[in-house]
N, C-alpha and C. Protein backbone atom coordinates (compact mmCIF):
# COMPACT_ATOMS: atom_id res chain seq x y z
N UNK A 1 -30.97 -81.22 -44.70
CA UNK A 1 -32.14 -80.41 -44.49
C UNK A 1 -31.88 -79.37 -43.41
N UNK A 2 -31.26 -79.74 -42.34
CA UNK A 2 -31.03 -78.99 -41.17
C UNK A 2 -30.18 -78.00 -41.48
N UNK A 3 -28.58 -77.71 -42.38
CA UNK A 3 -27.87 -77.14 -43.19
C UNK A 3 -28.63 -75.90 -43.86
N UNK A 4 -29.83 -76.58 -44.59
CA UNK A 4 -30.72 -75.38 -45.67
C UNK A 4 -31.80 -74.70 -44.53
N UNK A 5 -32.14 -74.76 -43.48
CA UNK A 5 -32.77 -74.21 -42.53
C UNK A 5 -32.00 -73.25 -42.21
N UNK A 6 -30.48 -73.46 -41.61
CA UNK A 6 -29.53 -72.85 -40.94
C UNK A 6 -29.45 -71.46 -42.01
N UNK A 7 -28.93 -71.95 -43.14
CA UNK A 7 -28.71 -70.81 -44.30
C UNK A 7 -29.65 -70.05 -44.56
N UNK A 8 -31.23 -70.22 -44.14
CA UNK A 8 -31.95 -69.88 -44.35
C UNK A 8 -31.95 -68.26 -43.10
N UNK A 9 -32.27 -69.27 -42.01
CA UNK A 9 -32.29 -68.17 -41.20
C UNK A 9 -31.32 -67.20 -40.83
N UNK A 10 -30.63 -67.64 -40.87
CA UNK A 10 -28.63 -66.82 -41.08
C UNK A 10 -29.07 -65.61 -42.45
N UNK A 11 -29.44 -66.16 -43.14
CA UNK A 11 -30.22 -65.24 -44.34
C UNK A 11 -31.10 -64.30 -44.23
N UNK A 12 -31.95 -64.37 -43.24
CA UNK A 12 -33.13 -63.66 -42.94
C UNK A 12 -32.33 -62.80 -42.09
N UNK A 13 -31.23 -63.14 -41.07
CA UNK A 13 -30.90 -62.60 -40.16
C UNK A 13 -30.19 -61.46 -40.26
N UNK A 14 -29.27 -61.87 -41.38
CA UNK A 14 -28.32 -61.10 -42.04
C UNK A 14 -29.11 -59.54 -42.54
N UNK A 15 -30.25 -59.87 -43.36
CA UNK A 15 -31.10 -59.18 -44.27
C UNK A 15 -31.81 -58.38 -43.46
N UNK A 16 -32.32 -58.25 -42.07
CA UNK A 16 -32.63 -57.57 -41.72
C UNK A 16 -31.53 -56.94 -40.82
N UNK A 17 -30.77 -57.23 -40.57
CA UNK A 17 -29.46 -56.26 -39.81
C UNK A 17 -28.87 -54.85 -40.81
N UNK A 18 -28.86 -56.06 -41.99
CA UNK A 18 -28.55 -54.81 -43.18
C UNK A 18 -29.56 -53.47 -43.26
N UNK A 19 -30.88 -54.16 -43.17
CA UNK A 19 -31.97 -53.50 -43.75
C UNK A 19 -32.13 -52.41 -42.25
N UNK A 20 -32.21 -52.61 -41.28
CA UNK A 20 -31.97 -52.17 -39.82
C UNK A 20 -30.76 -51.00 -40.45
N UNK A 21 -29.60 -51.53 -40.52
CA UNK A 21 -28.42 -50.55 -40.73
C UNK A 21 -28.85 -49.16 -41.55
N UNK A 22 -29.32 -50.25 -42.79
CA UNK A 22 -29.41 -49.04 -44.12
C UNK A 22 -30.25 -48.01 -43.23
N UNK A 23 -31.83 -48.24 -43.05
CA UNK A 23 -32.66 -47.44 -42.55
C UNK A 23 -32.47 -46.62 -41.51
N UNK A 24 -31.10 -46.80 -40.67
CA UNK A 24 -30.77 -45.55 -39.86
C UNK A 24 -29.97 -44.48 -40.27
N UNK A 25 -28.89 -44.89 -41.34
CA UNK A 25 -28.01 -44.30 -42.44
C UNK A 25 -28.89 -43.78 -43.36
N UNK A 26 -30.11 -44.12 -43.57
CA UNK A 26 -30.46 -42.51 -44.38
C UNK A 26 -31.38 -41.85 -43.42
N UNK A 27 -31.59 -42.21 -41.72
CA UNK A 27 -32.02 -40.96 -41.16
C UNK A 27 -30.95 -39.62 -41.48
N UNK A 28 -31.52 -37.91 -41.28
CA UNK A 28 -30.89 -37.14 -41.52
C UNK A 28 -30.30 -37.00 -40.17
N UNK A 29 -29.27 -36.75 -40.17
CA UNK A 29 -28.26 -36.57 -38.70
C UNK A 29 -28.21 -35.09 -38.63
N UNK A 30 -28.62 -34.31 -39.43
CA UNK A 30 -28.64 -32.74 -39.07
C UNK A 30 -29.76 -32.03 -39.62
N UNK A 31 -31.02 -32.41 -38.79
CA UNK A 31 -31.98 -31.65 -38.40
C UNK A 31 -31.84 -30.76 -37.41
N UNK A 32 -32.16 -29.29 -38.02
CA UNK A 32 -32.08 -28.39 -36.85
C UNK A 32 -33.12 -28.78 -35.68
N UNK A 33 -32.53 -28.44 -34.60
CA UNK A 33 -33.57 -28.55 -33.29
C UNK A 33 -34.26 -26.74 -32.67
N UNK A 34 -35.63 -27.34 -32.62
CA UNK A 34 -36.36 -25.96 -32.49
C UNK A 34 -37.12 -25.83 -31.35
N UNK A 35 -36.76 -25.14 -30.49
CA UNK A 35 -37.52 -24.85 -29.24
C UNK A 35 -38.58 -24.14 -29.12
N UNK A 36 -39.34 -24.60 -28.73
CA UNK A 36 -40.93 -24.04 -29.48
C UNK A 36 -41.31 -23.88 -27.78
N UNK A 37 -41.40 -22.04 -27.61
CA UNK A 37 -42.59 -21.58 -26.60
C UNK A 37 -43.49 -21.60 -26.47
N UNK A 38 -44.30 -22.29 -25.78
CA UNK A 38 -45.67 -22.52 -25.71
C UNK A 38 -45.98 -20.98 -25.04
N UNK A 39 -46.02 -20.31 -23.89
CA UNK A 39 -46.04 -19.73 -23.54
C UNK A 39 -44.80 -18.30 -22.88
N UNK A 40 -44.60 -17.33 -23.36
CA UNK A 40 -43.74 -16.42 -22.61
C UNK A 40 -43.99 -16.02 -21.02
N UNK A 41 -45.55 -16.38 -21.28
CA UNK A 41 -46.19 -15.49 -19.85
C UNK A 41 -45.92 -16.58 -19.00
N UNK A 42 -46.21 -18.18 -19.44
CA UNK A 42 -45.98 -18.99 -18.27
C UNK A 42 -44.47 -19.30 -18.00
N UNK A 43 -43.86 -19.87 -18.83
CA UNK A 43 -42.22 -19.82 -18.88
C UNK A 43 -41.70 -18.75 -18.01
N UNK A 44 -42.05 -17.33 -17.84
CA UNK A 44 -41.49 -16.51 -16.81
C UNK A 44 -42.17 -16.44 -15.67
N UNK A 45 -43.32 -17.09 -15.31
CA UNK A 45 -44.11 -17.61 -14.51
C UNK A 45 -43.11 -18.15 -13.63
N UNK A 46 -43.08 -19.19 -14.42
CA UNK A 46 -42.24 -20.62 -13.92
C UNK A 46 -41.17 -20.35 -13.09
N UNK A 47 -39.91 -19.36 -13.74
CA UNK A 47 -38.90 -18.94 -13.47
C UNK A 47 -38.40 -18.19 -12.83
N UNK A 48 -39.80 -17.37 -12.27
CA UNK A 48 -39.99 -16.09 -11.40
C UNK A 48 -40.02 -17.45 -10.09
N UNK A 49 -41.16 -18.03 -9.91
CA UNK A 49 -41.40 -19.12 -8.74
C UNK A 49 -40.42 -19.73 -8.51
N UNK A 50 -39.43 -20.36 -9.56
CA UNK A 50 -38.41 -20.88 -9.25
C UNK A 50 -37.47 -20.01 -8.39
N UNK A 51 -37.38 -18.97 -9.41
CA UNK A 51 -36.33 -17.62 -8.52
C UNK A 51 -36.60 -17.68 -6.96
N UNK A 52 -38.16 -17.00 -6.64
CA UNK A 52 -37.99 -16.58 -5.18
C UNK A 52 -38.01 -18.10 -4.24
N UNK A 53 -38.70 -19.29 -4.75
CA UNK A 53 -37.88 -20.19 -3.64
C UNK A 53 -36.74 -20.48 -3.77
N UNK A 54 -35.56 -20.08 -4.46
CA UNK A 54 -34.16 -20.13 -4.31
C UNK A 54 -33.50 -19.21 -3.41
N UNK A 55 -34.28 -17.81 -3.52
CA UNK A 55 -33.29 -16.67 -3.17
C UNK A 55 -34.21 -16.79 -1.76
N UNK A 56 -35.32 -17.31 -1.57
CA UNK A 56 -35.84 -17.26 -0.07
C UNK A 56 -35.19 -18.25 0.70
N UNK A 57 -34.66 -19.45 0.22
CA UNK A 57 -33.99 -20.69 0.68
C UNK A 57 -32.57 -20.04 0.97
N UNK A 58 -31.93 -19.08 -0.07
CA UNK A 58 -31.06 -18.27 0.40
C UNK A 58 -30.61 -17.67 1.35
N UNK A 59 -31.39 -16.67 1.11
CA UNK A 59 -31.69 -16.03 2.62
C UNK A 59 -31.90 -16.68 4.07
N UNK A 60 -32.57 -17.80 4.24
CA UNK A 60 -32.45 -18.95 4.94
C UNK A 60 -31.57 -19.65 5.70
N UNK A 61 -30.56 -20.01 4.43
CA UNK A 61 -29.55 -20.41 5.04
C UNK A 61 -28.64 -20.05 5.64
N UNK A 62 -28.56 -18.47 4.68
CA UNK A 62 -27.09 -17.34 5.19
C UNK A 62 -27.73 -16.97 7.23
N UNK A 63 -29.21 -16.72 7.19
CA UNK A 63 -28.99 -16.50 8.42
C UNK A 63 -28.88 -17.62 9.06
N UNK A 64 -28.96 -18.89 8.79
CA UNK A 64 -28.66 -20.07 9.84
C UNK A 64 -27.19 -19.76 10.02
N UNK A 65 -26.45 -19.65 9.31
CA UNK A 65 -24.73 -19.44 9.26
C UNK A 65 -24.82 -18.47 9.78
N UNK A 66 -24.89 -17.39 9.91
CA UNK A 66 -25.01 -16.25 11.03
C UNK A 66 -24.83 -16.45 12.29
N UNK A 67 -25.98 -17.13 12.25
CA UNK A 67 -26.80 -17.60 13.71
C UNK A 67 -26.16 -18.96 14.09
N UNK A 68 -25.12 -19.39 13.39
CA UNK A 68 -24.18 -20.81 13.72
C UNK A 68 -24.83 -22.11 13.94
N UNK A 69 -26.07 -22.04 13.18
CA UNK A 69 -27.03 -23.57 13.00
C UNK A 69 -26.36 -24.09 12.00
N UNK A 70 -25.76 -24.18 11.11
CA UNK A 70 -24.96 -24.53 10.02
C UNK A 70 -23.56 -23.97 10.23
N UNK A 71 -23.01 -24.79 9.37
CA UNK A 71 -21.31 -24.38 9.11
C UNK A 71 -21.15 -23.31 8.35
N UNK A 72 -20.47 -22.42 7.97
CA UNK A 72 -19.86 -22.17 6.65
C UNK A 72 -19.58 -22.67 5.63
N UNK A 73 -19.09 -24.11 6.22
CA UNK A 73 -18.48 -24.68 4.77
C UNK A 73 -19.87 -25.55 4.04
N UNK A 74 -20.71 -25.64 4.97
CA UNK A 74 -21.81 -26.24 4.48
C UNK A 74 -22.72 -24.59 3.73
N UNK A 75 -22.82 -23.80 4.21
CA UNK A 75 -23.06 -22.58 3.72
C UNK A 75 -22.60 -22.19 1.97
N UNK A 76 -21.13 -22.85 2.24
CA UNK A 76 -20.46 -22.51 0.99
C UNK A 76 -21.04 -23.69 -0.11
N UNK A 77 -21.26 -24.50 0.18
CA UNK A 77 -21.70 -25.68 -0.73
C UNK A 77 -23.28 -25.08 -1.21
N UNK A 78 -24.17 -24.80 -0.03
CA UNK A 78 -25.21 -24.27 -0.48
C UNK A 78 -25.63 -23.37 -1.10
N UNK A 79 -24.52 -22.51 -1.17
CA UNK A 79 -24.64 -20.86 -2.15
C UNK A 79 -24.04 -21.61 -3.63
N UNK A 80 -22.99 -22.39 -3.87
CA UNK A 80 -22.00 -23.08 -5.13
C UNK A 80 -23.89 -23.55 -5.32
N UNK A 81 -24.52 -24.54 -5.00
CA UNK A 81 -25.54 -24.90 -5.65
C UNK A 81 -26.32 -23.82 -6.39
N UNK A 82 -26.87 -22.87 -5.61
CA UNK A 82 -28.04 -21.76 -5.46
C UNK A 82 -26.82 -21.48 -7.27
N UNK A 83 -25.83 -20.77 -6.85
CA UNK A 83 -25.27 -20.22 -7.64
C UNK A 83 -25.42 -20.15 -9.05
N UNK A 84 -25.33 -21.85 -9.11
CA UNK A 84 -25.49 -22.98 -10.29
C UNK A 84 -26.73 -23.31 -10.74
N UNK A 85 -27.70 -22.98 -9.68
CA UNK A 85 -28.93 -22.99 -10.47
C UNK A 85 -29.46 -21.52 -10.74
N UNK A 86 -29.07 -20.74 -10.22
CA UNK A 86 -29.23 -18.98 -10.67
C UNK A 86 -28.75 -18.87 -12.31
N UNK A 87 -27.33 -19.29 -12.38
CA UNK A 87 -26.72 -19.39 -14.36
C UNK A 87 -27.57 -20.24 -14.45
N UNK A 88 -28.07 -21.52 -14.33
CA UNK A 88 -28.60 -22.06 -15.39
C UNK A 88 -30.00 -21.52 -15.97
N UNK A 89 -30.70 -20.33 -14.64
CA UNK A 89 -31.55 -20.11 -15.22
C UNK A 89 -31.58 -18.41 -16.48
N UNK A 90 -30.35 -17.87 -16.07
CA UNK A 90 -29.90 -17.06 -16.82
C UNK A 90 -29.89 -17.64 -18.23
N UNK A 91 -29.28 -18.64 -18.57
CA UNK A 91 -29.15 -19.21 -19.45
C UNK A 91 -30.36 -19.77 -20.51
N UNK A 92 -31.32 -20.36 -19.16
CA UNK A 92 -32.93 -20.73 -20.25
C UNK A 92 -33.18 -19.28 -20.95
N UNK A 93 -33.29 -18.55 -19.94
CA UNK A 93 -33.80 -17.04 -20.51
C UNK A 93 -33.07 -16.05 -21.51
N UNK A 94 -31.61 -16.73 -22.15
CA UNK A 94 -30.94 -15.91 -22.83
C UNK A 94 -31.43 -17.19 -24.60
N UNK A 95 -31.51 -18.34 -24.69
CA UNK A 95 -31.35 -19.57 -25.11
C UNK A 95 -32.53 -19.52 -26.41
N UNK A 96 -34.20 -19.33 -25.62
CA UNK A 96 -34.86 -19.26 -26.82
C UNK A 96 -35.44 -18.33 -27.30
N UNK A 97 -36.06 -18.35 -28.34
CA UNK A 97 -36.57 -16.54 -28.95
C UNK A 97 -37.73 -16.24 -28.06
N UNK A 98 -37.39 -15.08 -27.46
CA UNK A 98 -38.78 -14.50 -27.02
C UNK A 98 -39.01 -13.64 -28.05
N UNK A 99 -40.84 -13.23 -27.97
CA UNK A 99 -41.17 -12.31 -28.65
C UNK A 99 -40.69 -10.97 -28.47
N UNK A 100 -40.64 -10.21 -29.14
CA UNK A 100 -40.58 -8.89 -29.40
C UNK A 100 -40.94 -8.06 -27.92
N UNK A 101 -42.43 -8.44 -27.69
CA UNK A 101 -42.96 -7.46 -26.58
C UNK A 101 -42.75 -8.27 -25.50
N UNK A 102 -42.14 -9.44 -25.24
CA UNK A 102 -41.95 -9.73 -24.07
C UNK A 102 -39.71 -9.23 -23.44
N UNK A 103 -39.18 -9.34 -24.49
CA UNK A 103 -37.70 -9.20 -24.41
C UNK A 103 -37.09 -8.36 -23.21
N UNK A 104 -38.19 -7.36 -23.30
CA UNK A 104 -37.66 -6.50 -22.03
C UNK A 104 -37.88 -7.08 -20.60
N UNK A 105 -39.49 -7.81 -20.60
CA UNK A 105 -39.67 -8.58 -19.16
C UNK A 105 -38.66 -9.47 -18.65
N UNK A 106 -38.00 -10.10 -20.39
CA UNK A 106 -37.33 -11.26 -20.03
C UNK A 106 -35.53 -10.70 -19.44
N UNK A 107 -35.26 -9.76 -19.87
CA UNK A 107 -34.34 -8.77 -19.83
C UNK A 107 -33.80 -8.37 -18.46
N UNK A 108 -35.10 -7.91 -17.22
CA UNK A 108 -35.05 -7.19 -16.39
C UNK A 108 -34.92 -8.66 -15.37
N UNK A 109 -35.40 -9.53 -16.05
CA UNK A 109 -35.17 -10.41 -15.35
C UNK A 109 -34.23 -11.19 -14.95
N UNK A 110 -33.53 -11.13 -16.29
CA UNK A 110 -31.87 -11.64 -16.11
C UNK A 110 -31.43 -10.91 -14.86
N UNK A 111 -31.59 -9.35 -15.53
CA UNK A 111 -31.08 -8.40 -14.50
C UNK A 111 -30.99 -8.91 -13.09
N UNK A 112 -32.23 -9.25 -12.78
CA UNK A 112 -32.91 -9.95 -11.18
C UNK A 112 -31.78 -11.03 -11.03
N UNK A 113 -31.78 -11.65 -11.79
CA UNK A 113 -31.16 -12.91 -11.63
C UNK A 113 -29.31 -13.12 -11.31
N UNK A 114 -29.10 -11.62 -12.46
CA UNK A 114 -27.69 -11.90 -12.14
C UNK A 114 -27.43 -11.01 -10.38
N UNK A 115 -28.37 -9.98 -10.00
CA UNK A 115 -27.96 -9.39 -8.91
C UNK A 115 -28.15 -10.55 -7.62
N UNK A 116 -28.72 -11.45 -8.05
CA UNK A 116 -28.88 -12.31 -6.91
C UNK A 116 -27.43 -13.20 -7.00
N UNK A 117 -27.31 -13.31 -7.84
CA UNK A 117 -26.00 -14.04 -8.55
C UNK A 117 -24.78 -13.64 -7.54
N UNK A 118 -24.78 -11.96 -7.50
CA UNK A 118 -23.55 -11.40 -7.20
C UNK A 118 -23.98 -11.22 -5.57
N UNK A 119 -25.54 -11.17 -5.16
CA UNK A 119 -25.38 -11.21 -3.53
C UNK A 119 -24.71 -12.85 -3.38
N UNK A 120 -24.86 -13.90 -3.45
CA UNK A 120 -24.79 -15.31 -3.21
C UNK A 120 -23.05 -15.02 -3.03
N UNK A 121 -22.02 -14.09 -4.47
CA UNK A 121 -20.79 -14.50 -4.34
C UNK A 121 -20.50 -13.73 -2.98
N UNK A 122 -21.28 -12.68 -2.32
CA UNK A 122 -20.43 -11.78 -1.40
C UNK A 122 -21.31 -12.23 -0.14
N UNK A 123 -22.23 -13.43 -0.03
CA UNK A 123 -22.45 -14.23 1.03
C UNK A 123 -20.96 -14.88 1.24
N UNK A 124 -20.37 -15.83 0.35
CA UNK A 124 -19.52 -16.98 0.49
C UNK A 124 -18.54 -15.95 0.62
N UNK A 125 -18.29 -15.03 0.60
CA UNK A 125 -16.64 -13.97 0.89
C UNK A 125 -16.94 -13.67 2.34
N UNK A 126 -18.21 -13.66 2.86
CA UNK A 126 -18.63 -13.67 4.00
C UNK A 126 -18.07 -14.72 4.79
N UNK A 127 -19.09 -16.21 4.11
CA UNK A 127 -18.56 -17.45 4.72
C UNK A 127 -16.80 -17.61 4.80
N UNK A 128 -16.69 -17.28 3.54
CA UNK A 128 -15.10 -17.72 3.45
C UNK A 128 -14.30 -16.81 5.18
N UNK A 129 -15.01 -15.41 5.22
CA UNK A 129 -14.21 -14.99 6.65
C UNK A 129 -14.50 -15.62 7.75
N UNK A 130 -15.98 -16.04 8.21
CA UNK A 130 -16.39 -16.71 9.16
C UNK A 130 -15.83 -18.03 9.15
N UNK A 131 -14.89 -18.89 8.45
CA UNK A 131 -14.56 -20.08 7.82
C UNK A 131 -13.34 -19.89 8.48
N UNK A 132 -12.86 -18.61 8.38
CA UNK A 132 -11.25 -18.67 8.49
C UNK A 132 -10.93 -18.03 9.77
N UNK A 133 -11.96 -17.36 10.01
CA UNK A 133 -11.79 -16.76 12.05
C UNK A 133 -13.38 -16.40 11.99
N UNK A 134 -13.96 -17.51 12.89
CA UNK A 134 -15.29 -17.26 13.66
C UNK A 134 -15.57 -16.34 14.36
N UNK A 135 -14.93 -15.32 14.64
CA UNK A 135 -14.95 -14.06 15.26
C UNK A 135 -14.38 -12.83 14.55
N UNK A 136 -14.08 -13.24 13.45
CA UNK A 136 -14.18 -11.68 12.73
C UNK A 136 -15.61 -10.83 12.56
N UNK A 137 -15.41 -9.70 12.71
CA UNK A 137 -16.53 -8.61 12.13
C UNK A 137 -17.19 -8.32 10.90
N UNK A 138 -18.07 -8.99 10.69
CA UNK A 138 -18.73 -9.22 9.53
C UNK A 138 -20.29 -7.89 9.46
N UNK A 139 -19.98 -7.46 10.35
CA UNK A 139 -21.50 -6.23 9.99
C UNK A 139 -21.20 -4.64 8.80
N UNK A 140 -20.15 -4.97 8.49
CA UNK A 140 -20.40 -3.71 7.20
C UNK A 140 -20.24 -4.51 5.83
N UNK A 141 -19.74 -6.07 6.00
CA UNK A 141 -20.25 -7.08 5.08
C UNK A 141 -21.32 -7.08 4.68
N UNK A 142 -22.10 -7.17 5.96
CA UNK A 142 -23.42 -8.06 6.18
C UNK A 142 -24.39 -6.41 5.07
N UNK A 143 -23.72 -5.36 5.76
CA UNK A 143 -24.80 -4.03 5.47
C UNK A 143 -24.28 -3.78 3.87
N UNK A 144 -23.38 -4.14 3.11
CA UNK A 144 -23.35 -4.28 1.98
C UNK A 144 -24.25 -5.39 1.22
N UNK A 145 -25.12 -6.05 1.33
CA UNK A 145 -25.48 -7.47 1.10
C UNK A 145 -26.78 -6.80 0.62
N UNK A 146 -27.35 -5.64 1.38
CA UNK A 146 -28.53 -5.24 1.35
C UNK A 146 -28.98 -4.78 -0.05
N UNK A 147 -27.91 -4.36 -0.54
CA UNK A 147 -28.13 -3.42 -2.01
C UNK A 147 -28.23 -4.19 -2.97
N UNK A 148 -27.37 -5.47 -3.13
CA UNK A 148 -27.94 -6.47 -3.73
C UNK A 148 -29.45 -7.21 -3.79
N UNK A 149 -29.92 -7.00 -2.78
CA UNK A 149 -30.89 -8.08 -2.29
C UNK A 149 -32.25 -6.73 -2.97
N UNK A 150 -31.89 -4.85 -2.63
CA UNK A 150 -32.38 -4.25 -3.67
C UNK A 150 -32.72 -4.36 -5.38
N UNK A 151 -31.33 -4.43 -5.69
CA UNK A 151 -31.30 -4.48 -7.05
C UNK A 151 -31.93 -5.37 -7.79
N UNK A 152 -32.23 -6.84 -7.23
CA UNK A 152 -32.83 -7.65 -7.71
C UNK A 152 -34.50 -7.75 -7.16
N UNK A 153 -34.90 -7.02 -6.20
CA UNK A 153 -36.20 -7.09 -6.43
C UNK A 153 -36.30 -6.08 -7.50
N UNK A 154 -35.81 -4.73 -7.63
CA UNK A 154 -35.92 -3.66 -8.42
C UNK A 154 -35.95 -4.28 -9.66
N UNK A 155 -35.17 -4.80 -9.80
CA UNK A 155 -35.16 -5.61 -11.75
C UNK A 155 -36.48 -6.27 -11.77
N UNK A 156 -36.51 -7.43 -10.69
CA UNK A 156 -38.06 -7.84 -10.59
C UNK A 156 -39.05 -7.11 -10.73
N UNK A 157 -39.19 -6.15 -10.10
CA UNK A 157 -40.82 -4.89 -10.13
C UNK A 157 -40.62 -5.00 -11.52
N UNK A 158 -39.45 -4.11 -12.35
CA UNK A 158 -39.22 -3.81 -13.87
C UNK A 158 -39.94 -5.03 -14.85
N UNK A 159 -39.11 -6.00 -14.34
CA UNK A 159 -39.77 -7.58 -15.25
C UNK A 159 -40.99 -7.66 -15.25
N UNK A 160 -41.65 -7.17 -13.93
CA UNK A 160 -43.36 -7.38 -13.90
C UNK A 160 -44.02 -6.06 -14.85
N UNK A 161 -43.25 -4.78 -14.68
CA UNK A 161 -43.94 -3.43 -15.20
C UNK A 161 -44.13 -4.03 -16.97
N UNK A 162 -43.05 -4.38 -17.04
CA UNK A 162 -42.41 -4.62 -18.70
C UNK A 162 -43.51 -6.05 -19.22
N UNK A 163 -44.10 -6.62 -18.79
CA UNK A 163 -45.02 -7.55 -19.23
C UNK A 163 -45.95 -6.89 -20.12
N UNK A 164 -46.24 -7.50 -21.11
CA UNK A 164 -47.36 -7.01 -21.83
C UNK A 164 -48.56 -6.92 -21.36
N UNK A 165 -49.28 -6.57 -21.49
CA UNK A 165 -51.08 -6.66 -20.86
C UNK A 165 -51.65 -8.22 -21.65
C-alpha cells in the first residue's frame, strides 16, 4: 500500500514539473519591449532637476578642491561619478521616442548635458595638475571652465524656449 502511495505522488510530482516546464516553453521569449512616455513635459522635468543638482554639487566640489577642503584625487572620483551620471542621462534622452514637437527641447538638452560633460573632463585635467604639483598655476585653466559652464546654461534657456506651450 505504502509502494502505490509513493508512485502515486512521484506521479503527481513528476506531472506537474512537466506541466510547470511545458507552460514556460510556450511563453514567447521575443516580445518586443516598449517604453511608453507617460509624459515628455515631466520626464524633462525630471531630468532638468536631476541635471542642476548634479552640476550644482559640481560646482561644489571643484571649489572645495580649489580651496583644499578635499583632495584631488577625491575630486577626481567625484567628477568620474558626476560624469557617469551626466552619459547616463544623455542616454535616457537619446533611448525613447519623443514626440515630434518636443525633439528639439529634448535636443538642446543633450546639448546642456554634453557641455557639462566636457566642463567635468577639464575640471579633472585641472585636478590631474593640482594632483601632480599643488602649486602649479591653474587660473587660465580655471578662466577656460567658464565657457563651458556658458554653453550649457545656453542649451538650457534653448531646451526651455523649444518646449511646446
Amino acid at each position: 500500500m505504502q509502494s502505490k502511495k509513493g508512485f502515486i505522488i512521484t506521479g503527481i510530482a513528476l506531472a506537474a514539473i512537466t506541466a510547470g516546464s511545458f507552460a514556460i516553453w510556450m511563453i514567447p521569449q521575443n516580445a518586443p519591449t516598449n517604453i511608453v512616455m507617460s509624459s515628455p513635459k515631466d520626464q524633462l522635468d525630471s531630468l532638468v532637476d536631476q541635471y542642476k543638482a548634479i552640476s550644482d554639487s559640481d560646482k561644489e566640489e571643484f571649489d572645495k578642491m580649489i580651496s583644499s577642503q578635499i583632495t584631488a584625487e577625491n575630486y577626481l572620483v567625484i567628477a568620474d561619478v558626476s560624469s557617469s551620471q551626466i552619459r547616463g542621462m544623455i542616454i535616457s534622452i537619446t533611448a525613447p521616442d519623443v514626440p515630434g514637437n518636443w525633439k528639439s527641447s529634448y535636443e538642446s538638452f543633450g546639448e546642456a548635458l554634453k557641455a557639462h560633460n566636457t566642463y567635468l573632463r577639464e575640471t579633472t585635467v585641472i585636478a590631474q595638475k593640482l594632483k601632480d604639483n599643488p602649486s602649479t598655476d591653474i587660473s587660465q585653466d580655471k578662466a577656460n571652465l567658464e565657457k563651458f559652464i556658458i554653453q550649457a546654461q545656453e542649451a538650457l534657456d534653448a531646451s526651455n524656449k523649444a518646449r511646446p506651450a
